[in-house]
PDB file of N, CA and C in Angstrom:
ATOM      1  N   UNK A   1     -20.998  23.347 -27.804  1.00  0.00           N
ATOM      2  CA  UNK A   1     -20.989  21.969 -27.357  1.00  0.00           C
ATOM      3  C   UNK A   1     -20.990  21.898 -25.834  1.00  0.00           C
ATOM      4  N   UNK A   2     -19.821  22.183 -25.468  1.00  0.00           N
ATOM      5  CA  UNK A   2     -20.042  22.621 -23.724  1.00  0.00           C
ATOM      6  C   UNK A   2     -20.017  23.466 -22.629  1.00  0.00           C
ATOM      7  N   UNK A   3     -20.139  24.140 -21.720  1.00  0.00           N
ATOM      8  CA  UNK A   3     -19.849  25.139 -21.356  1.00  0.00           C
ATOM      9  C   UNK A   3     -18.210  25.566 -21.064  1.00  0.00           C
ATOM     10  N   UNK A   4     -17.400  24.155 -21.074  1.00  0.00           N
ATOM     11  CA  UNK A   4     -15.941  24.516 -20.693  1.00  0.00           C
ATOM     12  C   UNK A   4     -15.144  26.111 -21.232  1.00  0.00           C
ATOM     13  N   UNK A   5     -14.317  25.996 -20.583  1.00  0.00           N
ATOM     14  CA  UNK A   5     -13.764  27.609 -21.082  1.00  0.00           C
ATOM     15  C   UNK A   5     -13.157  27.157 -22.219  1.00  0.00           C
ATOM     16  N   UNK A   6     -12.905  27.806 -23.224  1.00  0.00           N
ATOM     17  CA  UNK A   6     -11.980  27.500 -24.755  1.00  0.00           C
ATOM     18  C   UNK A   6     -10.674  28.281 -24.339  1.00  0.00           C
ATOM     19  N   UNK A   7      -9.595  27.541 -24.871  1.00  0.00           N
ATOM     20  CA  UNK A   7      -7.918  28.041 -24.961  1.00  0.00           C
ATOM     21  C   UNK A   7      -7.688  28.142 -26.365  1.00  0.00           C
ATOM     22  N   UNK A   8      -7.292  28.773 -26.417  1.00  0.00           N
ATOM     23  CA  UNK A   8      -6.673  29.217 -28.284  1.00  0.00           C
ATOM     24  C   UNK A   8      -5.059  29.717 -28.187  1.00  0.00           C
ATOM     25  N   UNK A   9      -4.555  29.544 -29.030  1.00  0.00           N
ATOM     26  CA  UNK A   9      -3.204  29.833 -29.285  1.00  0.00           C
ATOM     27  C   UNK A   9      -2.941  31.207 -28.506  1.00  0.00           C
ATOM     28  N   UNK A  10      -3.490  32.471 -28.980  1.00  0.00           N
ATOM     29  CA  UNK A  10      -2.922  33.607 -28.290  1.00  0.00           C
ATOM     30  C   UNK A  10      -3.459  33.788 -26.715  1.00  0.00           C
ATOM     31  N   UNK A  11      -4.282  32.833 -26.488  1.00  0.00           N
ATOM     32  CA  UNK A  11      -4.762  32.291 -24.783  1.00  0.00           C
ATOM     33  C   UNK A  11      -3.953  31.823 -23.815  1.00  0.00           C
ATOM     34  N   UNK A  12      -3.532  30.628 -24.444  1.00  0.00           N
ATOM     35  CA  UNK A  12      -2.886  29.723 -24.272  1.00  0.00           C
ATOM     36  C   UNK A  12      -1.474  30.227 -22.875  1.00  0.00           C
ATOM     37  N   UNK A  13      -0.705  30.933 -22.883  1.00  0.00           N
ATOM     38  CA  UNK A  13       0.098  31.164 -21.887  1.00  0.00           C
ATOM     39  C   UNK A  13      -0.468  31.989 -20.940  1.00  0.00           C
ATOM     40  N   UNK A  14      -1.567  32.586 -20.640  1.00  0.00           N
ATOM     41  CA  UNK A  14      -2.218  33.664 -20.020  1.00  0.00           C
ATOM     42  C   UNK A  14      -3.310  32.252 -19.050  1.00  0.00           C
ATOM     43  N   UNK A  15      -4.019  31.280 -19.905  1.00  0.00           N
ATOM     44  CA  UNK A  15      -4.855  30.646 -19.226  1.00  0.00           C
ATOM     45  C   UNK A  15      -4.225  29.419 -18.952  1.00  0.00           C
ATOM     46  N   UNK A  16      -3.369  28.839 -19.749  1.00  0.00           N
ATOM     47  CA  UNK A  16      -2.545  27.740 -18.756  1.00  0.00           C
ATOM     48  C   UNK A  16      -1.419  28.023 -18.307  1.00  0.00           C
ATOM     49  N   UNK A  17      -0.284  28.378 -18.704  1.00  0.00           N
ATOM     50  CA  UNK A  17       0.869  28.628 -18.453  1.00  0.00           C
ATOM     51  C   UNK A  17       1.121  29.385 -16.723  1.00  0.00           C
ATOM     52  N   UNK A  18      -0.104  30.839 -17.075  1.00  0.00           N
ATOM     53  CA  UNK A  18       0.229  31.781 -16.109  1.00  0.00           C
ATOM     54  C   UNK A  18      -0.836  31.022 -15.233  1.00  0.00           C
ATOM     55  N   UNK A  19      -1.407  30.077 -15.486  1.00  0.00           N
ATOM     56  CA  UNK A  19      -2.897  30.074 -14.610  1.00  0.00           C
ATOM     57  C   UNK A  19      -2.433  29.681 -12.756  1.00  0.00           C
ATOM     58  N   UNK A  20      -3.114  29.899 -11.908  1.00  0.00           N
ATOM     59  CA  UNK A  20      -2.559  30.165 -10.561  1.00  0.00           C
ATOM     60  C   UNK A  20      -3.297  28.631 -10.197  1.00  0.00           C
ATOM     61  N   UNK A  21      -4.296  28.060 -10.874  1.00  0.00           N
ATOM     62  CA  UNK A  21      -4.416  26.951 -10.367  1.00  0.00           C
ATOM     63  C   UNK A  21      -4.005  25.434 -11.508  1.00  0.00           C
ATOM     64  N   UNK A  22      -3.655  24.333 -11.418  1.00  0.00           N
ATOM     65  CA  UNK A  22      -3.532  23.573 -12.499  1.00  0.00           C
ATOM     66  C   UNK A  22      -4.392  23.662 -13.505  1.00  0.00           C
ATOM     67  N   UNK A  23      -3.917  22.755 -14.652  1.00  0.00           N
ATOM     68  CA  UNK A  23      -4.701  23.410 -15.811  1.00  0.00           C
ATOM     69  C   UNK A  23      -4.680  21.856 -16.597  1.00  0.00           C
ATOM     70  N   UNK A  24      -6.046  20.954 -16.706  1.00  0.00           N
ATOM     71  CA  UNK A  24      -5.985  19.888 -17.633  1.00  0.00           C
ATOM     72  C   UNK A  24      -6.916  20.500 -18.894  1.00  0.00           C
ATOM     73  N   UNK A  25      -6.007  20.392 -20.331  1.00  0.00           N
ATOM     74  CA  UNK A  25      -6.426  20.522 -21.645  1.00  0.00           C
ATOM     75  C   UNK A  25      -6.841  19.864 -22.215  1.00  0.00           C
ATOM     76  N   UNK A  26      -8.152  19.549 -22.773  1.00  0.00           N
ATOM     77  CA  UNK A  26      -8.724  18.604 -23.290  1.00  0.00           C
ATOM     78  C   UNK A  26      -8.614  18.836 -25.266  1.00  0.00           C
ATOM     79  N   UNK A  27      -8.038  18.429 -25.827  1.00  0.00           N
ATOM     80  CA  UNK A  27      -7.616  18.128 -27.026  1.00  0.00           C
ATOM     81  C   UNK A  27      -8.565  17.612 -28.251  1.00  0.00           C
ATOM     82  N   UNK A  28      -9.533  18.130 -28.807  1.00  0.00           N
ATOM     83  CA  UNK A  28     -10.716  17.827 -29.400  1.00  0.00           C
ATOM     84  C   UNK A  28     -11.214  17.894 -30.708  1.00  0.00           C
ATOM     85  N   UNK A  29     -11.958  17.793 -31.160  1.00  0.00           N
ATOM     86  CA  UNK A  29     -12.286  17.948 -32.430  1.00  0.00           C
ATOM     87  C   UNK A  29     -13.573  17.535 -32.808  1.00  0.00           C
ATOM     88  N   UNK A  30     -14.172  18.699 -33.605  1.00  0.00           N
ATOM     89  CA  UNK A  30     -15.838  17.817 -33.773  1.00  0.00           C
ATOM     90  C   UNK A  30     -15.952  17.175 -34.847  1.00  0.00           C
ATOM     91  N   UNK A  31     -15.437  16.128 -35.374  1.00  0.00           N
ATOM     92  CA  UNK A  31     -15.336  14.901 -35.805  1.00  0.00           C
ATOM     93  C   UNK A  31     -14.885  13.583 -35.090  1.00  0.00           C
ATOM     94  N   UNK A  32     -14.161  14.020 -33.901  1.00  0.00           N
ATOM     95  CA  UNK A  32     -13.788  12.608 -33.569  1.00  0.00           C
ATOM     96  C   UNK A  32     -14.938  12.812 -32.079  1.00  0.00           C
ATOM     97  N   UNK A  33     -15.297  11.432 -32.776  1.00  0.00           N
ATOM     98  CA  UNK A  33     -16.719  10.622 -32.256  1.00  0.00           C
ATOM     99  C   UNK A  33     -15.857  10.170 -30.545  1.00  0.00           C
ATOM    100  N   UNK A  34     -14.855   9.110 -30.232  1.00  0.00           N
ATOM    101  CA  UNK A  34     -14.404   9.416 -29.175  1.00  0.00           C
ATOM    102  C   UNK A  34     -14.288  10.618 -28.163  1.00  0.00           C
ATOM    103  N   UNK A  35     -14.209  11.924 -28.812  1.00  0.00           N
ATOM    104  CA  UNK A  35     -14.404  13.176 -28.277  1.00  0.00           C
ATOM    105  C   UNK A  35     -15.517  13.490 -27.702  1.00  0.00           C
ATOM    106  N   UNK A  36     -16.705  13.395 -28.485  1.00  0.00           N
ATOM    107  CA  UNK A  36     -17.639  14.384 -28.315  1.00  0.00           C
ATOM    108  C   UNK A  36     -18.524  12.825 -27.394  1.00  0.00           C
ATOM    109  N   UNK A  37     -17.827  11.571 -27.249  1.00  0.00           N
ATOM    110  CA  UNK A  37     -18.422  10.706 -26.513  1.00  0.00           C
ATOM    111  C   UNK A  37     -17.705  11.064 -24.943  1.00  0.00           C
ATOM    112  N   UNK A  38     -16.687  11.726 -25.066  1.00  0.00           N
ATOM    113  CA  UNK A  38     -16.188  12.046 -23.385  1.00  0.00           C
ATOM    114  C   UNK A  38     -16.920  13.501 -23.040  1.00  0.00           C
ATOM    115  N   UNK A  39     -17.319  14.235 -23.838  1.00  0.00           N
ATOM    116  CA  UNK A  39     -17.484  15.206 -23.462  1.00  0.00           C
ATOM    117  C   UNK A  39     -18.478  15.424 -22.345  1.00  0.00           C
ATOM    118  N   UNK A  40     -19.177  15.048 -22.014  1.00  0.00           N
ATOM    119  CA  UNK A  40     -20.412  15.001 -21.114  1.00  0.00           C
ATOM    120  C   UNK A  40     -19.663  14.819 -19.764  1.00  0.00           C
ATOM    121  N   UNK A  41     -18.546  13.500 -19.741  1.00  0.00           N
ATOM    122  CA  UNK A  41     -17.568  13.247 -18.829  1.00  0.00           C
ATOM    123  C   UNK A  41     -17.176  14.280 -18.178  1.00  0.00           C
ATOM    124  N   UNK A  42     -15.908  14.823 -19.139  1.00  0.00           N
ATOM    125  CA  UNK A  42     -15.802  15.856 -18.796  1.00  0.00           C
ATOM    126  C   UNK A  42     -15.841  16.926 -18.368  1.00  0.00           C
ATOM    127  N   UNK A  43     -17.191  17.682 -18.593  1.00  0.00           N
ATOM    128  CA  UNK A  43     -17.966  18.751 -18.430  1.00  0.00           C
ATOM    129  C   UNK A  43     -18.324  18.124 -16.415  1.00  0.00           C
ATOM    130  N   UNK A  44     -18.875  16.991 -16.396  1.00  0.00           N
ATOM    131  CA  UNK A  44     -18.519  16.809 -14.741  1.00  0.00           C
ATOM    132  C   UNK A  44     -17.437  16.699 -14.291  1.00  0.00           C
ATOM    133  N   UNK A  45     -16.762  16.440 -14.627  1.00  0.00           N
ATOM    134  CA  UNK A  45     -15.290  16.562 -13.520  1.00  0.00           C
ATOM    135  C   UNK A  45     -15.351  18.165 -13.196  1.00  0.00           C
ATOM    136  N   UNK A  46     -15.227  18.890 -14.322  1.00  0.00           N
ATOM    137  CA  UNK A  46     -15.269  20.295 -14.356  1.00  0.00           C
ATOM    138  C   UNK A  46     -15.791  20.908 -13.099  1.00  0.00           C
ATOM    139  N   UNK A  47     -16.893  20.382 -12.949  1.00  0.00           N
ATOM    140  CA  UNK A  47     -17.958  20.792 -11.927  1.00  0.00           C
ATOM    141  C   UNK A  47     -17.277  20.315 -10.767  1.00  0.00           C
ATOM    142  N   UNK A  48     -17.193  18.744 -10.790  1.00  0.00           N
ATOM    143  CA  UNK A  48     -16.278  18.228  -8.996  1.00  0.00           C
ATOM    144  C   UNK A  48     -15.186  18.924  -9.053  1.00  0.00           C
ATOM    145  N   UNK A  49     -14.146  19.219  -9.472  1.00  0.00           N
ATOM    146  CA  UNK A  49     -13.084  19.348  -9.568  1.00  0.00           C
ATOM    147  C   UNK A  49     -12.842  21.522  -9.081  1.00  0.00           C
ATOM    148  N   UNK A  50     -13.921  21.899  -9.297  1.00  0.00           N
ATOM    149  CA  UNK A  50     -14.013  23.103  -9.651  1.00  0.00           C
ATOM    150  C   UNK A  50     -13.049  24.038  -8.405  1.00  0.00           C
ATOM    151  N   UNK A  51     -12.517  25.066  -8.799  1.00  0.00           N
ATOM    152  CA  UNK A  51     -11.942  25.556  -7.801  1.00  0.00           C
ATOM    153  C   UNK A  51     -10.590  25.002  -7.412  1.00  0.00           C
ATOM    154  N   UNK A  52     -10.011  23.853  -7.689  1.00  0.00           N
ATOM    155  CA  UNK A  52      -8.929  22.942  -7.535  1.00  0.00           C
ATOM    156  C   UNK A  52      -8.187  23.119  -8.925  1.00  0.00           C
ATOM    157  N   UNK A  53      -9.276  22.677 -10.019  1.00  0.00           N
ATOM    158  CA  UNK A  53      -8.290  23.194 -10.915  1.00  0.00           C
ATOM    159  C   UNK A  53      -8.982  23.499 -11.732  1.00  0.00           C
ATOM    160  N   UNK A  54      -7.902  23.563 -13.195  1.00  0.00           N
ATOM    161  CA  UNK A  54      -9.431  24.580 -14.740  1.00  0.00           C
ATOM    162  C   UNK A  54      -9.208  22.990 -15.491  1.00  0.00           C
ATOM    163  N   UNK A  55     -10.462  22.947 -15.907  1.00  0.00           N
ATOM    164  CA  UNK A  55     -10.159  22.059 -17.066  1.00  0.00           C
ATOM    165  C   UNK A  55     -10.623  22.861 -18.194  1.00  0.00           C
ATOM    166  N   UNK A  56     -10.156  22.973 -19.439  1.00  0.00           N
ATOM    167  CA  UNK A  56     -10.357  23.643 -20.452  1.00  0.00           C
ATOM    168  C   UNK A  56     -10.332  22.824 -21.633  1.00  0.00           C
ATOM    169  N   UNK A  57     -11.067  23.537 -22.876  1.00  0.00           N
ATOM    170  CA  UNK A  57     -10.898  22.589 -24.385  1.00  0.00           C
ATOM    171  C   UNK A  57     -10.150  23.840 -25.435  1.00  0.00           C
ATOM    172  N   UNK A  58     -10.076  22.509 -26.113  1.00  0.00           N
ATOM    173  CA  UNK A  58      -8.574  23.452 -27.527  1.00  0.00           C
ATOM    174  C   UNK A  58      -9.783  22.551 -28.155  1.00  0.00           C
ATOM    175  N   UNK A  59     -10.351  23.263 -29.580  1.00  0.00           N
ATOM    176  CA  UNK A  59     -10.512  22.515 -30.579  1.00  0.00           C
ATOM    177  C   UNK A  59      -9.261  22.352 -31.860  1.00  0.00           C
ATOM    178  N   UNK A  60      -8.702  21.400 -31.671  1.00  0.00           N
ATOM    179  CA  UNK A  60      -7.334  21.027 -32.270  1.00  0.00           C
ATOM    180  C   UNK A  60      -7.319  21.340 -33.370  1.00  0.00           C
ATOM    181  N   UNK A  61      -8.368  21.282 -34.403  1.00  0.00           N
ATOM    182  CA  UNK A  61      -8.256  21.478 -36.077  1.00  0.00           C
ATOM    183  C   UNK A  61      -8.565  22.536 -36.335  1.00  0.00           C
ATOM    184  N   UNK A  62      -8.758  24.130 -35.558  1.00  0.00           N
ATOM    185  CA  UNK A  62      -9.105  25.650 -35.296  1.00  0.00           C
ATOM    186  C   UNK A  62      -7.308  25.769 -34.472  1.00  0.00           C
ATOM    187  N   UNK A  63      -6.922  25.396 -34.023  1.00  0.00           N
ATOM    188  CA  UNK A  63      -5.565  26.152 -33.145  1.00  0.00           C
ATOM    189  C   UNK A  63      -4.398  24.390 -33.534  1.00  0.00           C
ATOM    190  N   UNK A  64      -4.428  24.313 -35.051  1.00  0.00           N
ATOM    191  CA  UNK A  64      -3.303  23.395 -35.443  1.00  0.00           C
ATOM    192  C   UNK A  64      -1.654  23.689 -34.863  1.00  0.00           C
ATOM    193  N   UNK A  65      -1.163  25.268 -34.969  1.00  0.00           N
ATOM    194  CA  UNK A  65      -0.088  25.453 -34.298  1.00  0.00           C
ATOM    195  C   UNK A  65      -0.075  25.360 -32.825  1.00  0.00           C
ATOM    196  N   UNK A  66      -0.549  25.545 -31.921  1.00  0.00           N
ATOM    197  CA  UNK A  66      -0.849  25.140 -30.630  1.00  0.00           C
ATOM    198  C   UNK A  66      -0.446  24.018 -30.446  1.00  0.00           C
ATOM    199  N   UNK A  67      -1.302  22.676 -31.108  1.00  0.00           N
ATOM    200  CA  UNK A  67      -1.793  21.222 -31.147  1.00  0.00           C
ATOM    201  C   UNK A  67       0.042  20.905 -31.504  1.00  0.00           C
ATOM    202  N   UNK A  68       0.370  21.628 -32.668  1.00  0.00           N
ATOM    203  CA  UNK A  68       1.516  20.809 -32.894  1.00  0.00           C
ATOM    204  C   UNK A  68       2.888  21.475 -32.284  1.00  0.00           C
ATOM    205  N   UNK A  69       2.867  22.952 -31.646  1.00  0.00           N
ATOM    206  CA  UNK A  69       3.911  23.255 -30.844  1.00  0.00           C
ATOM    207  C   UNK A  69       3.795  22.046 -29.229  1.00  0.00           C
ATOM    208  N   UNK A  70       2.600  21.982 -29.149  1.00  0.00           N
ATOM    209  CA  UNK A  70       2.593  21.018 -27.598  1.00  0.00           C
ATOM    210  C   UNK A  70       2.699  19.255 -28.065  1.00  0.00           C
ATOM    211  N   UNK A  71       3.022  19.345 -29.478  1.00  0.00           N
ATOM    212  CA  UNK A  71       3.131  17.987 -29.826  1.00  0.00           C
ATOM    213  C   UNK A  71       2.032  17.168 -29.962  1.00  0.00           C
ATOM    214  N   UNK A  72       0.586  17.551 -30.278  1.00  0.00           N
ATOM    215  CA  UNK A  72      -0.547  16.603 -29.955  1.00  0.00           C
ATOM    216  C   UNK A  72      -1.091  16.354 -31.259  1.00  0.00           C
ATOM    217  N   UNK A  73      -0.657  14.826 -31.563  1.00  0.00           N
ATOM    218  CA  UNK A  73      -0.785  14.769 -33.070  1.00  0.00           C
ATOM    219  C   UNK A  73      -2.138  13.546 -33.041  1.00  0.00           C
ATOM    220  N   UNK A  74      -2.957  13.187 -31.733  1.00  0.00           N
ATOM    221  CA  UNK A  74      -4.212  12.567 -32.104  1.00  0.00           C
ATOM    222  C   UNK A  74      -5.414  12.823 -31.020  1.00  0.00           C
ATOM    223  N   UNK A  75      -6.435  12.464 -31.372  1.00  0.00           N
ATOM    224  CA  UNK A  75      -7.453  13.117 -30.566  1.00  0.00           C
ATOM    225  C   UNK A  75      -8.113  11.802 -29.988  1.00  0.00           C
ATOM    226  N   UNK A  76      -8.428  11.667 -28.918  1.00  0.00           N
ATOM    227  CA  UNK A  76      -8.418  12.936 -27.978  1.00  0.00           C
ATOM    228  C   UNK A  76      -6.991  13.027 -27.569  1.00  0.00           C
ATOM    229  N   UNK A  77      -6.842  13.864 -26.939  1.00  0.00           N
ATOM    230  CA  UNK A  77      -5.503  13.916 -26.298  1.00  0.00           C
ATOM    231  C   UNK A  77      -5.746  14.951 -24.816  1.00  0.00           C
ATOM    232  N   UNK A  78      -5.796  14.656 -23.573  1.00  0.00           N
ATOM    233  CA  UNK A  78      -5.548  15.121 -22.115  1.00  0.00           C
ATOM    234  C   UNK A  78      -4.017  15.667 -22.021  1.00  0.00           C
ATOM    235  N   UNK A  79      -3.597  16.814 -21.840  1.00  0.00           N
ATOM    236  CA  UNK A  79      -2.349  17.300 -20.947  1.00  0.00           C
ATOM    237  C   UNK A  79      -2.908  18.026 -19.611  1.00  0.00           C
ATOM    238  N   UNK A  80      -1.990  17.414 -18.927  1.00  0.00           N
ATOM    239  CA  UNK A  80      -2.130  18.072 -17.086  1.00  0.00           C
ATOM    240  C   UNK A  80      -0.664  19.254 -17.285  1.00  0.00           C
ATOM    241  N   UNK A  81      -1.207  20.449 -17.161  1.00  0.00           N
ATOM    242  CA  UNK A  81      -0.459  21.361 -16.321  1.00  0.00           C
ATOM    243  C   UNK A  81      -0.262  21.427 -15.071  1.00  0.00           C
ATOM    244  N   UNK A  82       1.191  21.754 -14.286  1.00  0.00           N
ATOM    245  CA  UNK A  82       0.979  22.486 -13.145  1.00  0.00           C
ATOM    246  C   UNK A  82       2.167  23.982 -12.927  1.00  0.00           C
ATOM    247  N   UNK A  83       2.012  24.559 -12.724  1.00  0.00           N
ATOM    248  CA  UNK A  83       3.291  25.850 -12.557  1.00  0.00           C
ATOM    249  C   UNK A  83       3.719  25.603 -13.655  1.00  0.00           C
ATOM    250  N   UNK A  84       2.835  25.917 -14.846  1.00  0.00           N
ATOM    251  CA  UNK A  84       3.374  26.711 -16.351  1.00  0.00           C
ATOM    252  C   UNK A  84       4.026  25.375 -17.043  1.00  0.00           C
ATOM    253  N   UNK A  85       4.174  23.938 -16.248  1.00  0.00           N
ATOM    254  CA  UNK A  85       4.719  22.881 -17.044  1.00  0.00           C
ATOM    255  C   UNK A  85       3.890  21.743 -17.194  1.00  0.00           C
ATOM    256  N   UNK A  86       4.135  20.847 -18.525  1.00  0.00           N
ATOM    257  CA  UNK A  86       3.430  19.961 -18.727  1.00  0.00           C
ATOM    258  C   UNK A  86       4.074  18.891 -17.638  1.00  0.00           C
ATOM    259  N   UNK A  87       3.058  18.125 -16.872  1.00  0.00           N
ATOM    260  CA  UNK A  87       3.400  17.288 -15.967  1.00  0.00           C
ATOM    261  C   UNK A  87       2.639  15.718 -16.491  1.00  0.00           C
ATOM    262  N   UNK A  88       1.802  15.343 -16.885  1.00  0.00           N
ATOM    263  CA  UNK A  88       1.188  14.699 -17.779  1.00  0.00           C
ATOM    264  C   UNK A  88       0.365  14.878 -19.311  1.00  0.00           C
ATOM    265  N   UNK A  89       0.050  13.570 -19.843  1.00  0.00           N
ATOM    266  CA  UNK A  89      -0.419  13.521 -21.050  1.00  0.00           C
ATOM    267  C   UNK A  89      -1.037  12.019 -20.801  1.00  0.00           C
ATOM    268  N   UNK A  90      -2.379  12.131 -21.738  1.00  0.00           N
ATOM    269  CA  UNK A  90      -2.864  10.807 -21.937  1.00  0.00           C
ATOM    270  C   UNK A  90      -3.497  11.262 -23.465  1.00  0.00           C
ATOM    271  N   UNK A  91      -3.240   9.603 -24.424  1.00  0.00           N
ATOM    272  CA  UNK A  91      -3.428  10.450 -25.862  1.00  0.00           C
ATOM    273  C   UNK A  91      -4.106   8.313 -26.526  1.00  0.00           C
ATOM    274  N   UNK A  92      -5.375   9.295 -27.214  1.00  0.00           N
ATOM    275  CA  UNK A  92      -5.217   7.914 -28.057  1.00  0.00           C
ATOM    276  C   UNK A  92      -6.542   7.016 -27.508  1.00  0.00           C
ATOM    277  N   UNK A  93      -6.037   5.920 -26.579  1.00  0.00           N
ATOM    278  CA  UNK A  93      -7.020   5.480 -26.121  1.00  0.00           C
ATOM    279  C   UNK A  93      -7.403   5.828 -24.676  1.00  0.00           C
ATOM    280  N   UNK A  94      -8.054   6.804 -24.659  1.00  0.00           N
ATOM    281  CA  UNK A  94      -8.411   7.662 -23.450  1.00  0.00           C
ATOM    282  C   UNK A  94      -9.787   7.471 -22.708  1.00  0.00           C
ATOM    283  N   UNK A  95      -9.408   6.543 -21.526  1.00  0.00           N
ATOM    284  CA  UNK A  95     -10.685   6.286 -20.392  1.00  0.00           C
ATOM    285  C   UNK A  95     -10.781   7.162 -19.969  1.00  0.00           C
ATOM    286  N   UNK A  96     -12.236   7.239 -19.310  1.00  0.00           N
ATOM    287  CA  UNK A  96     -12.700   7.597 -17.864  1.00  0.00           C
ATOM    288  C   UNK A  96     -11.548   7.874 -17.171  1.00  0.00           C
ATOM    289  N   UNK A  97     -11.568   6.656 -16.725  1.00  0.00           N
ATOM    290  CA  UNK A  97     -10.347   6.046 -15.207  1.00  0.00           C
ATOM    291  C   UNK A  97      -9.124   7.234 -15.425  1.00  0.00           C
ATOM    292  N   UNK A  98      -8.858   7.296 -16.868  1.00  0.00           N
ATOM    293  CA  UNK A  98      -7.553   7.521 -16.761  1.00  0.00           C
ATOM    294  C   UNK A  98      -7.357   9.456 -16.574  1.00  0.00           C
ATOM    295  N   UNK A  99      -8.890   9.611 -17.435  1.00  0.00           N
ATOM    296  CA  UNK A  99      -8.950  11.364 -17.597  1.00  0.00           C
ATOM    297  C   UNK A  99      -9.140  11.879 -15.661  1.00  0.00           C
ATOM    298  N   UNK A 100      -9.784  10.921 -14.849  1.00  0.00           N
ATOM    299  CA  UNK A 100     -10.161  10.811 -13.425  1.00  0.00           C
ATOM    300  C   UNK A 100      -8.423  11.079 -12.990  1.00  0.00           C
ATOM    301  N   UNK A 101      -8.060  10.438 -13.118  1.00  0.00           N
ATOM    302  CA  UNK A 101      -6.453   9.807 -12.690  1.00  0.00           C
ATOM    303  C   UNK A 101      -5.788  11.372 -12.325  1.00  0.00           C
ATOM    304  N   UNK A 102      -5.752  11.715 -14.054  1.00  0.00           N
ATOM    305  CA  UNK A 102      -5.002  13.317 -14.354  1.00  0.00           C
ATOM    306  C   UNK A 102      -5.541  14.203 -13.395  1.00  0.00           C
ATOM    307  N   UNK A 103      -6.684  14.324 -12.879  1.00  0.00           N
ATOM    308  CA  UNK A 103      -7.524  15.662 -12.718  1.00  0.00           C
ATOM    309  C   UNK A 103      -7.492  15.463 -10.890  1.00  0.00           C
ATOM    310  N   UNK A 104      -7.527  14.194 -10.648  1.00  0.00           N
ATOM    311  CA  UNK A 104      -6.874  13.793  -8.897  1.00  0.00           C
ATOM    312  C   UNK A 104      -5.530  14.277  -8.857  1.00  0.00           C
ATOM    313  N   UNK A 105      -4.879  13.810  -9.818  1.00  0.00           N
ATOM    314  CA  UNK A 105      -3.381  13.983  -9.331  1.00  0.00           C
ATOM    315  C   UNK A 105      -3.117  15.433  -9.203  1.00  0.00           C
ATOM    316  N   UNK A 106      -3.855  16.143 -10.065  1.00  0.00           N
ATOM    317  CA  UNK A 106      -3.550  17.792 -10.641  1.00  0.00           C
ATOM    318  C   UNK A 106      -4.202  18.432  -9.252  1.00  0.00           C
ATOM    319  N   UNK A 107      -5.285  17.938  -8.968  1.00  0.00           N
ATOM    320  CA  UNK A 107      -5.975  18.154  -7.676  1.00  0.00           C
ATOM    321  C   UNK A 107      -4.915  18.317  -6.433  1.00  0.00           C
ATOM    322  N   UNK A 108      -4.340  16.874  -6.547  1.00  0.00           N
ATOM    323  CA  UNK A 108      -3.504  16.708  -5.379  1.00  0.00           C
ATOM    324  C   UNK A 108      -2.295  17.934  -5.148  1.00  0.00           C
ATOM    325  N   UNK A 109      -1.761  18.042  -6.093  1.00  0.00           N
ATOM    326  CA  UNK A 109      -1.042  19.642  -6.679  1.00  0.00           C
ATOM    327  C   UNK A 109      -1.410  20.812  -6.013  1.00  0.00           C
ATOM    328  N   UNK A 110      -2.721  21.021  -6.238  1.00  0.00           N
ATOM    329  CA  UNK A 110      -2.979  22.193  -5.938  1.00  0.00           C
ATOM    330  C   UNK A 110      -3.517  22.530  -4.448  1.00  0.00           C
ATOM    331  N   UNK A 111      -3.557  21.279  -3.842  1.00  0.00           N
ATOM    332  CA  UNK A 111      -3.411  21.502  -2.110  1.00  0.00           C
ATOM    333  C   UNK A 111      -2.516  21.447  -1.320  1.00  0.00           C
ATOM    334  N   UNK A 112      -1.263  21.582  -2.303  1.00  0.00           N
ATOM    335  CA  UNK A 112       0.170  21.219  -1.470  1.00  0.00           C
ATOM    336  C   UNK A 112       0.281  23.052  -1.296  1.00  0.00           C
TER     337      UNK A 112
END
């Protein structure tokens, strides 16, 4: 579907946790039509954003323990990492504006 990097459960602390730059998780599934309608979105921020931080995808219904140890019980669902902790979440009804919002702020993070 996109070129983003994939996180999977035994990934998961190595590419976000340990990751040296912030880390927004994109929460997905190829059934939900909201999803695969941000995805294109997404895949550009990736590109602006690049080097500042990772944005990555979980396909949620392939890594269910993941989805439900981090609590993410609908799709789409955005978490912002920074230094190994969840610092945001956006879940549900998920804009533009708002996936923009996460990936500035995470930005802003990683030039301090």
């Amino acid at each position: 579907m996109s070129g983003l990097q994939e996180v999977q459960v035994d990934t998961f602390d190595e590419e976000v946790i340990r990751s040296g730059v912030p880390v927004l998780l994109d929460f997905w599934g190829p059934r939900c039509v909201p999803c695969i309608q941000l995805d294109p979105f997404v895949e550009e921020l990736s590109q602006e954003f690049a080097g500042r931080i990772k944005i990555a995808k979980v396909i949620a219904p392939a890594n269910r323990k993941l989805a439900i140890q981090l609590k993410v019980f609908g799709l789409p669902t955005f978490l912002a990492f920074a230094q190994g902790k969840e610092v945001a979440r956006v879940a549900g009804e998920v804009s533009r504006e708002s996936i923009r919002e996460m990936a500035e702020a995470l930005a802003s993070r990683s030039a301090v």
